[in-house]
Protein backbone atom coordinates (compact mmCIF):
# COMPACT_ATOMS: atom_id res chain seq x y z
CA UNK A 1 -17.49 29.83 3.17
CA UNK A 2 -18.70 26.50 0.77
CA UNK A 3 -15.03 26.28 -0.08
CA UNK A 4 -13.35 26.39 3.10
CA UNK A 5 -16.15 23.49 4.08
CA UNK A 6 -14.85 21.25 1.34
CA UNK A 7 -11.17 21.75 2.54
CA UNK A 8 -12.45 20.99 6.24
CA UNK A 9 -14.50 17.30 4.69
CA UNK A 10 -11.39 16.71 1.99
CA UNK A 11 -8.65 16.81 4.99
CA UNK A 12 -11.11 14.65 7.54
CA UNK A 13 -11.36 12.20 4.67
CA UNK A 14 -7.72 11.77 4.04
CA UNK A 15 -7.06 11.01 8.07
CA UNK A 16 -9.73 8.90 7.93
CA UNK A 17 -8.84 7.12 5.17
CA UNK A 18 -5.10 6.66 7.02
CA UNK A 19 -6.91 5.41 9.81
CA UNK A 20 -8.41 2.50 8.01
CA UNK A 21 -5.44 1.78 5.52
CA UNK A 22 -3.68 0.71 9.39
CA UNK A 23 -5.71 -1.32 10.38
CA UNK A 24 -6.60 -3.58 7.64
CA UNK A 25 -5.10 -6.54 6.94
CA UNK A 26 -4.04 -9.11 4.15
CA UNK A 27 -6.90 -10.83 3.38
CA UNK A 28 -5.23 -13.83 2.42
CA UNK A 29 -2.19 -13.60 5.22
CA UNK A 30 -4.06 -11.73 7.90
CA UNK A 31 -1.06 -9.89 8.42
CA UNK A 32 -0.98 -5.92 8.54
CA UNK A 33 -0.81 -3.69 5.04
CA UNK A 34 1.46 -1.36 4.17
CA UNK A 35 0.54 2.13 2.49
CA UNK A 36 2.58 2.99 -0.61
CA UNK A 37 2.35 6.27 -1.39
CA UNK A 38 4.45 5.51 -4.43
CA UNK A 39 2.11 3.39 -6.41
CA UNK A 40 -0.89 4.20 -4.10
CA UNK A 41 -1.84 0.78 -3.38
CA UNK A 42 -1.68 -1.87 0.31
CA UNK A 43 1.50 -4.00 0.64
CA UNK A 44 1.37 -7.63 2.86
CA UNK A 45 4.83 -7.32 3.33
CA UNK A 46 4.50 -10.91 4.25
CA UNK A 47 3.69 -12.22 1.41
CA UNK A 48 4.57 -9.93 -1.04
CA UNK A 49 1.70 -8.72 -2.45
CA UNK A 50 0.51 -5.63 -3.82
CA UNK A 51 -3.39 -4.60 -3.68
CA UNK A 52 -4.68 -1.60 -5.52
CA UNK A 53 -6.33 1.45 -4.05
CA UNK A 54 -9.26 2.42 -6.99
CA UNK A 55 -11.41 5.88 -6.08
CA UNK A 56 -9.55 5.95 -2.66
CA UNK A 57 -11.54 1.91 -1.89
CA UNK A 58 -8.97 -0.58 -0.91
CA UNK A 59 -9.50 -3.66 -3.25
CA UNK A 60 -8.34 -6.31 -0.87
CA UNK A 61 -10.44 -9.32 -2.98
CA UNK A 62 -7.38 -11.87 -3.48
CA UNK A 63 -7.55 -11.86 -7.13
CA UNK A 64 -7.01 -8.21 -7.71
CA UNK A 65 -3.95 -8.47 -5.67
CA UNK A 66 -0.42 -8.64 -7.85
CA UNK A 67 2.49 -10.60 -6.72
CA UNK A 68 5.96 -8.17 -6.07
CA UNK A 69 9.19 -8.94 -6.74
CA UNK A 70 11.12 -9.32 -3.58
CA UNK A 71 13.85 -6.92 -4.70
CA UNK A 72 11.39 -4.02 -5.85
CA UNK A 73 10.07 -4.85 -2.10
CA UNK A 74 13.49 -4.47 -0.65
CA UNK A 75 13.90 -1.10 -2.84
CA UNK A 76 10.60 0.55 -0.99
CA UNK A 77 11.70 -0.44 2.47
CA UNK A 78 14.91 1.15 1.84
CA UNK A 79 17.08 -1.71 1.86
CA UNK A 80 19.85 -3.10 -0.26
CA UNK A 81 19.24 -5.88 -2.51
CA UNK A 82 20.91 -9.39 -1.16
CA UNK A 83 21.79 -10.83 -5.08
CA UNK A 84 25.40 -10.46 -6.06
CA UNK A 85 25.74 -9.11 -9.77
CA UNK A 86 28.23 -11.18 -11.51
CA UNK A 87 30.83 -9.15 -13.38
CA UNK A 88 31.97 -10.20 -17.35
């Protein structure tokens, strides 16, 4: 019975915490973040930053925040990069 109660709290936690990842926002562009499951952190798509999820807490303080490079951005939205390679 104890276990299937911890299931029941661990799966209310996870859609809550889904909840509040969409409707936070950049603290620094007060745009809307982006869940990446991949690194498991909040991207402001509009400004290209990435902020770190630690212990399933956002850390949205601007200095904890790490600027992306616009083509690894372009590679999680599932778009092509824009460069041209040059050839030898």
């Amino acid at each position: 019975m104890v276990r299937g109660s911890i299931k029941v709290l661990k799966d209310a936690a996870s859609g809550l915490n889904k909840t509040l990842y969409e409707r936070l926002v950049c603290p620094l562009s007060r745009q809307p973040l982006r869940f990446c499951e991949e690194t498991n952190s909040l991207i402001s798509d509009a400004i290209g930053v990435s902020y770190p999820i630690k212990d399933g807490i956002p850390c949205l303080v601007p200095a904890d925040g790490k600027m992306l490079d616009t083509d690894a951005i372009k590679r999680e939205e599932g778009g092509e990069s824009s460069g041209k390679r040059e050839t030898d």
